[in-house]
Structures are given as C-alpha cells and as structure tokens.
Protein backbone atom coordinates (compact mmCIF):
# COMPACT_ATOMS: atom_id res chain seq x y z
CA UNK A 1 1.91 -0.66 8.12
CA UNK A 2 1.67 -4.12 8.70
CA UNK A 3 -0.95 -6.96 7.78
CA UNK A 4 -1.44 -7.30 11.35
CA UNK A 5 -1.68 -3.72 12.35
CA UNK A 6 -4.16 -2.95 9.56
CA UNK A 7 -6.05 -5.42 10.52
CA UNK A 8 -5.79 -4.19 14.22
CA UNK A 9 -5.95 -0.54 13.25
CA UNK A 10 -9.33 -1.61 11.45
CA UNK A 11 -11.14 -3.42 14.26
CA UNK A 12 -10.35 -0.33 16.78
CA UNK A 13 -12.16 2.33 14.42
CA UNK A 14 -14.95 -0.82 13.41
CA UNK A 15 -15.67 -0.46 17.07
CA UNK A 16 -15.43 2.80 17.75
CA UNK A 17 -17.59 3.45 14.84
CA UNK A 18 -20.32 1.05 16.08
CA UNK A 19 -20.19 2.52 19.92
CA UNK A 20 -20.12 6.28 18.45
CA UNK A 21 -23.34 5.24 15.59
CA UNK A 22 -20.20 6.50 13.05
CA UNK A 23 -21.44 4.47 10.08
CA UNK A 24 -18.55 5.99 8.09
CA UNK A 25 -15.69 5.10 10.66
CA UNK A 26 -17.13 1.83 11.21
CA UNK A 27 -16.80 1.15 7.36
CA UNK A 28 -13.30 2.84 7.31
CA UNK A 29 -12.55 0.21 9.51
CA UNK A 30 -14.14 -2.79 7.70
CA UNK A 31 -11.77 -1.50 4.71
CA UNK A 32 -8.84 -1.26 6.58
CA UNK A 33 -9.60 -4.99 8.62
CA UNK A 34 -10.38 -6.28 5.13
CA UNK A 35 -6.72 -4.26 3.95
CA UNK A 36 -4.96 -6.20 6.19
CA UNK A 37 -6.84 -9.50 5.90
CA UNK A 38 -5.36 -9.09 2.14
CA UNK A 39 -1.98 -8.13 2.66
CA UNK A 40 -1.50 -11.15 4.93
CA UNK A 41 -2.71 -13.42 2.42
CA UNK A 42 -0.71 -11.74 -0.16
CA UNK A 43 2.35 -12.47 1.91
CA UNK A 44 1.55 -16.00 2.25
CA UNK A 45 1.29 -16.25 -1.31
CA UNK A 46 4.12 -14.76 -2.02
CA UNK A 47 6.12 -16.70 0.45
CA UNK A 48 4.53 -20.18 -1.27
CA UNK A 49 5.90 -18.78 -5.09
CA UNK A 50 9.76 -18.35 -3.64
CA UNK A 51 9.40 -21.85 -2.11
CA UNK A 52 8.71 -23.10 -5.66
CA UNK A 53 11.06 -20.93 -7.49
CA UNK A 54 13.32 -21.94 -5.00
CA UNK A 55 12.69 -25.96 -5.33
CA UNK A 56 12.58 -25.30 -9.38
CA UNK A 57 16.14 -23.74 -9.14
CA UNK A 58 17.19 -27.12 -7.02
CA UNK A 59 16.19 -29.40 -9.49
CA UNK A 60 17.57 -27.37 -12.23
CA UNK A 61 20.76 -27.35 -10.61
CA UNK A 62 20.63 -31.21 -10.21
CA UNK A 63 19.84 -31.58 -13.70
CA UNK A 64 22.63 -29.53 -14.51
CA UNK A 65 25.02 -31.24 -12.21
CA UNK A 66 24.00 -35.05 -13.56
CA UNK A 67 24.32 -33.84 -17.36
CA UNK A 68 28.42 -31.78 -15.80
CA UNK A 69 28.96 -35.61 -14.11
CA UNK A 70 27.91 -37.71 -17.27
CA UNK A 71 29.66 -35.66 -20.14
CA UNK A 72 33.07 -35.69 -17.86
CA UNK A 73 33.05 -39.53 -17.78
CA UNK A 74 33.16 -39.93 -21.25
C-alpha cells in the first residue's frame, strides 16, 4: 500500500477503535497512521538524494566536458 492509504487505512481503524472502546484496534491504527506518516517522508527523502545525485552527475559532466574542450585546443 501506499503512504497515503496507510495513513488513511490507519485513521479508519484509530476511529473505529475509539467508537468500539477497541484499545487494540485503535493502536493498530496509530501504527499503521504513523506507517504511513513514515513512508511518505521516506519518499520525500529519497526523492531529495536523486535530485543531488542527479545535480552531482551535472557538474561532473561539466567538469568533464571543460577538461574534453581544453586538452583538444592544445
């Protein structure tokens, strides 16, 4: 599942538990809200490290390029 549908999935049993006096569905809930609340920050996390690998690769390539431009004008 989903960051967003754990977290969904989570709140629905959090309040199902509280409505029913389930303490242990209500807490299966909490985990799976705080589950999801993860996963989606994982994900943005992971999305920030490509962005730099991805600028890192850029300048490398630019470095490589100025070094390809300068050793062919000699």
């Amino acid at each position: 599942m989903g960051a967003k549908s754990d977290q969904l999935k989570g709140q629905a049993k959090e309040a199902v538990g509280t409505l029913t006096g389930d303490k242990d569905l209500e807490s299966e809930g909490k985990a799976d809200r705080h589950a999801g609340e993860v996963k989606e920050k994982l994900g943005h996390a992971k999305d920030k490290v490509e962005e730099g690998v991805e600028k890192a690769e850029d300048k490398v390539e630019e470095a490589v390029d100025k070094v390809k431009d300068a050793l062919h004008r000699k």
